[in-house]
C-alpha atoms as a PDB file:
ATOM      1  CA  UNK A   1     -15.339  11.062 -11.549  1.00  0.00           C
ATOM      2  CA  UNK A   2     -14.211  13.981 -11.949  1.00  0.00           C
ATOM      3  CA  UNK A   3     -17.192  15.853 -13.813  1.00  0.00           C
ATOM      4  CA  UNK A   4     -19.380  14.419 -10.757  1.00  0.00           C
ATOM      5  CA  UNK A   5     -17.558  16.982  -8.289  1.00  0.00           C
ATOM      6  CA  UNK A   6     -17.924  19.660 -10.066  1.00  0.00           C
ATOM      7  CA  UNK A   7     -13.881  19.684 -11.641  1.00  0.00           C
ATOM      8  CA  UNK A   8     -13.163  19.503 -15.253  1.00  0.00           C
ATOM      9  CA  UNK A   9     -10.273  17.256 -16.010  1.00  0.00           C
ATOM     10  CA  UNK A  10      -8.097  20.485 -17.548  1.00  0.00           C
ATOM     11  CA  UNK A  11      -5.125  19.629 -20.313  1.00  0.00           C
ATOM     12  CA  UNK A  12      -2.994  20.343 -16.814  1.00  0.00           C
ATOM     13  CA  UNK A  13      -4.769  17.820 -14.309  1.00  0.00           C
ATOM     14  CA  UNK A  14      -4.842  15.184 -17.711  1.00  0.00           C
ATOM     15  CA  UNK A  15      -0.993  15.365 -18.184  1.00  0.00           C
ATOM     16  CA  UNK A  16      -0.105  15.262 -14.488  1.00  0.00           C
ATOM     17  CA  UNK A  17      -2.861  12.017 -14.200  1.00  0.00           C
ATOM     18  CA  UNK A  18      -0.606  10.796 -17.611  1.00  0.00           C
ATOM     19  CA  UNK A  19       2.627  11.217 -16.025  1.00  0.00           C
ATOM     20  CA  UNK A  20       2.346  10.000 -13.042  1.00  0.00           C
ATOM     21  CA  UNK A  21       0.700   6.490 -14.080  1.00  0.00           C
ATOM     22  CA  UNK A  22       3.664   6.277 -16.415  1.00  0.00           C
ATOM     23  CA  UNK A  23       6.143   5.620 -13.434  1.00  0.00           C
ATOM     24  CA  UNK A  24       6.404   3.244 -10.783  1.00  0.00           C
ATOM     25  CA  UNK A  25       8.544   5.480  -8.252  1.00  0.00           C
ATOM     26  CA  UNK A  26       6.085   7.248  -6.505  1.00  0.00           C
ATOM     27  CA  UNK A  27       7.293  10.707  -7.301  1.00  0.00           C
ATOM     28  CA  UNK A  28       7.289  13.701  -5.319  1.00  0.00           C
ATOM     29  CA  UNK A  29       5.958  17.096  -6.625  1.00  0.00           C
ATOM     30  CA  UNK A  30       9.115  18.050  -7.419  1.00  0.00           C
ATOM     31  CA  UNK A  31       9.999  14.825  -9.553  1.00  0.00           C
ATOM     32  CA  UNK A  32       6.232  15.355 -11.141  1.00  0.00           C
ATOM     33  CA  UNK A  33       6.534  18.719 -11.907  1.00  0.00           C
ATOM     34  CA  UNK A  34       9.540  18.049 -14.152  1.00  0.00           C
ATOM     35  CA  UNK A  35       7.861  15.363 -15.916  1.00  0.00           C
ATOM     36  CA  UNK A  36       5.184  17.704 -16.481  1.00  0.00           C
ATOM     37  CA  UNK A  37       7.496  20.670 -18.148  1.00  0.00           C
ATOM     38  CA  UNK A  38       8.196  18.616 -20.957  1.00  0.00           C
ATOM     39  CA  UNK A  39       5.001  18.721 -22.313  1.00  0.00           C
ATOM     40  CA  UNK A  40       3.691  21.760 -20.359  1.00  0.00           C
ATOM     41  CA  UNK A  41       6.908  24.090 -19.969  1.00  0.00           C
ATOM     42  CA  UNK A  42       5.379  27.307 -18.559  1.00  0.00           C
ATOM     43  CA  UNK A  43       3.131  25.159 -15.924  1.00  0.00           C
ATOM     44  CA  UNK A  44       4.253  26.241 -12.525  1.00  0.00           C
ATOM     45  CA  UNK A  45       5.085  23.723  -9.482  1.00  0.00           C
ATOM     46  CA  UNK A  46       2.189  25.214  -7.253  1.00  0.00           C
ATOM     47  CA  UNK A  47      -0.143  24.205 -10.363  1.00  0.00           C
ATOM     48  CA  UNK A  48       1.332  20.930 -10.104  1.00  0.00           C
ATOM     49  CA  UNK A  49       0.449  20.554  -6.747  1.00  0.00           C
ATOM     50  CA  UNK A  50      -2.459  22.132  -6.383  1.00  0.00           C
ATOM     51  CA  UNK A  51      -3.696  19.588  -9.460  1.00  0.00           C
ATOM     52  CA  UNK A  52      -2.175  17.008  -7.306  1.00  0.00           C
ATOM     53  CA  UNK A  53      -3.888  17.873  -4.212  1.00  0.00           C
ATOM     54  CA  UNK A  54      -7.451  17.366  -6.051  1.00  0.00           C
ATOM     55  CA  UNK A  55      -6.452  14.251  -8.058  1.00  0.00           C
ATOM     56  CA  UNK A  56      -5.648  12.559  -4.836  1.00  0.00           C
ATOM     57  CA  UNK A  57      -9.381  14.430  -2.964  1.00  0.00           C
ATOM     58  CA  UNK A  58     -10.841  12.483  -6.695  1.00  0.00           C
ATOM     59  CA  UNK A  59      -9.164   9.215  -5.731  1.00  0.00           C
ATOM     60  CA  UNK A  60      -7.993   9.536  -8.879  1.00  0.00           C
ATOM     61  CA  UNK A  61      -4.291   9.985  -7.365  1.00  0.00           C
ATOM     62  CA  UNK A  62      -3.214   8.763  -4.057  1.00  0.00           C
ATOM     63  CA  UNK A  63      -0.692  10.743  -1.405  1.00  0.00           C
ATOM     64  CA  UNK A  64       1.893   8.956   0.577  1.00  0.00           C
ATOM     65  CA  UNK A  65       2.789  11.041   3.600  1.00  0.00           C
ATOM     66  CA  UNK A  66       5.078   9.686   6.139  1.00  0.00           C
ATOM     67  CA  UNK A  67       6.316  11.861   9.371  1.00  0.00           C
ATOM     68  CA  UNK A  68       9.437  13.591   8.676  1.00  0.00           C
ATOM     69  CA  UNK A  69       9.370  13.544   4.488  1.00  0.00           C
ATOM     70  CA  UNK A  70       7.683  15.119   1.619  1.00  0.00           C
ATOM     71  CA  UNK A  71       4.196  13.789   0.304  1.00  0.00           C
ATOM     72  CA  UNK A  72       4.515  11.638  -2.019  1.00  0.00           C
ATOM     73  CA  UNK A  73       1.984  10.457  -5.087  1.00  0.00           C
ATOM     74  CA  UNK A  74       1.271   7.329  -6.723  1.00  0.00           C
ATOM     75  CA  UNK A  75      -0.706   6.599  -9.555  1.00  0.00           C
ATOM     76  CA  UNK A  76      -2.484   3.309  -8.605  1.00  0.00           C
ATOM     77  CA  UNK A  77      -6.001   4.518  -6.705  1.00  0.00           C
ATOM     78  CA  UNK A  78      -6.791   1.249  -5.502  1.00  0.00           C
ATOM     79  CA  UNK A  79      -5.760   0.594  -1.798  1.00  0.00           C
ATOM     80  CA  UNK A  80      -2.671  -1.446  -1.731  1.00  0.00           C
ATOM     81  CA  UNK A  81       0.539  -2.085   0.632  1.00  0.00           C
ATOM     82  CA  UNK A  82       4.231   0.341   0.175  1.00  0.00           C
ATOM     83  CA  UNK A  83       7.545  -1.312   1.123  1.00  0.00           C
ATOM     84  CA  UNK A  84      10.100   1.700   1.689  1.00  0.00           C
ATOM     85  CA  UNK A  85      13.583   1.221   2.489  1.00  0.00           C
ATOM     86  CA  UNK A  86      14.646   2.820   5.468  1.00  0.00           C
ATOM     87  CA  UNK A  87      18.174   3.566   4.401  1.00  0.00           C
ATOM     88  CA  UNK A  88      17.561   5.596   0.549  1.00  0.00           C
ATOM     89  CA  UNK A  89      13.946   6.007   0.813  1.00  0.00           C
ATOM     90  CA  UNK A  90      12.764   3.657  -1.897  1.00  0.00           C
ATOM     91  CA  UNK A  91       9.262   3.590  -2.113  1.00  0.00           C
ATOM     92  CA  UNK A  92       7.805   0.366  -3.681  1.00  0.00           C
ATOM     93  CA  UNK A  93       4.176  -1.304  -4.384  1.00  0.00           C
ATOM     94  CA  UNK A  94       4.320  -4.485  -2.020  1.00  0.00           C
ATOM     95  CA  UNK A  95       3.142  -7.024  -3.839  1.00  0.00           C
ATOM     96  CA  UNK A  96      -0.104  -9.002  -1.737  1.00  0.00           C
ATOM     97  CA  UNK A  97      -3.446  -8.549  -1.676  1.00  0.00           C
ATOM     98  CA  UNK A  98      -5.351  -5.993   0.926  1.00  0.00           C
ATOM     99  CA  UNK A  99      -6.184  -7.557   4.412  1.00  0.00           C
ATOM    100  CA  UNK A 100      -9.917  -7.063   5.034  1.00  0.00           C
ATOM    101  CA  UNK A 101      -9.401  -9.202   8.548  1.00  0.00           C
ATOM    102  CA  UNK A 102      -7.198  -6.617   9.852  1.00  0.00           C
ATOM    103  CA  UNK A 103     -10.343  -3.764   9.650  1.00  0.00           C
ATOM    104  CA  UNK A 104     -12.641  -5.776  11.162  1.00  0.00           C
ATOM    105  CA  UNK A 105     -10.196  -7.052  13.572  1.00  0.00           C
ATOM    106  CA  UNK A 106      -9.347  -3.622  15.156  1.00  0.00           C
ATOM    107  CA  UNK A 107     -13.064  -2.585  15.225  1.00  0.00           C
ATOM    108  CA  UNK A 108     -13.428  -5.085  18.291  1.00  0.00           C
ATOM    109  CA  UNK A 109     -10.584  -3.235  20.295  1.00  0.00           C
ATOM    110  CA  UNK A 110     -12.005   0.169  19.450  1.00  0.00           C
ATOM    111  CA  UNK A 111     -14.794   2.417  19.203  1.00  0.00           C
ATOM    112  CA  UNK A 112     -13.804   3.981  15.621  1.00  0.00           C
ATOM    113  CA  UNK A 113     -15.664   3.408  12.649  1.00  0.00           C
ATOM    114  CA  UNK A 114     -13.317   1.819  10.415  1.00  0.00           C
ATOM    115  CA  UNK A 115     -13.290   2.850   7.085  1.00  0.00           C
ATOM    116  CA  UNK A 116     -10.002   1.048   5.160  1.00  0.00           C
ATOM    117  CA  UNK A 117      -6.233   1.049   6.700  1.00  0.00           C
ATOM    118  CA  UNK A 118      -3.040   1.565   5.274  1.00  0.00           C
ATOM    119  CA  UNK A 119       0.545  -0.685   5.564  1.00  0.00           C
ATOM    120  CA  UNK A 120       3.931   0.040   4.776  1.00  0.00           C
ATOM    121  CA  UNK A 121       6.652  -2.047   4.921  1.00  0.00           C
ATOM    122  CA  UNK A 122      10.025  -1.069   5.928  1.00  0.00           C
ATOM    123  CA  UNK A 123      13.244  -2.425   5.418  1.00  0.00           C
ATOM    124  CA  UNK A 124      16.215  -2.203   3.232  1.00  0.00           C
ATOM    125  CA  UNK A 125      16.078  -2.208  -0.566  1.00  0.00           C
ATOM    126  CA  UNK A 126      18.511  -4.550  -2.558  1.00  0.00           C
ATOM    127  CA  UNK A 127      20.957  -1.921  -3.290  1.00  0.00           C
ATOM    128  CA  UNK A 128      21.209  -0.742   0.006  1.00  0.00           C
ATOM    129  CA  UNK A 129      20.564  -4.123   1.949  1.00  0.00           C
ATOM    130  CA  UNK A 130      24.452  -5.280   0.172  1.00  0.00           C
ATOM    131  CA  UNK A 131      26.248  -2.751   2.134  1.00  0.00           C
ATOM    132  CA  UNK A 132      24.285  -4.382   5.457  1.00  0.00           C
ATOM    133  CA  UNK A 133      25.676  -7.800   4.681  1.00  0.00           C
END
């Protein structure tokens, strides 16, 4: 995909893509860009974001921005649901399928054209949810 747009898949954007399907957590720059420095130690963090930036533009990548925290990336392109604890900011895959009903559901209350949706989930993790008990 990425030859198609006109961007080479550089020894940089290949070891970010490798890193970040090697983890579950849904990293932050930050966390990426130390993964990164052990193979790559004189990469700089706006390299690593900037290579994040187009990964997720390739759908190679996707970004996981929520109002009030940093973006977040995941490795998994496909569309699929987050669960996020509310109390330590856990970010997990939620494990269900995608919801076509719901897109073609809110295209009779609105004038959009719909092109996919998003869900999260929030609630509290299991460490977290003992202490709620």
């Amino acid at each position: 995909m990425l030859k198609k747009q006109n961007h080479r898949m550089t020894r940089q954007r290949k070891v970010i893509l490798e890193e970040l399907k090697k983890v579950k957590t849904h990293p932050g720059a930050d966390e990426i860009y130390a993964m990164v420095r052990k193979r790559i130690p004189r990469i700089s963090l706006g390299t690593v974001y900037r290579n994040l930036v187009v990964l997720s533009e390739l759908k190679e990548i996707q970004t996981i921005e929520h109002v009030g925290t940093l973006k977040r990336f995941d490795g998994t392109p496909e569309n699929h649901y987050h669960i996020r604890c509310v109390k330590c900011g856990r970010l997990d895959d939620a494990p269900m399928e995608i919801e076509t009903y719901l897109e073609k559901k809110v295209r009779r209350y609105t004038d959009y054209a719909v092109v996919g949706h998003r869900l999260e989930f929030i609630g509290h993790c299991s460490e977290c949810a003992k202490g709620c008990l």
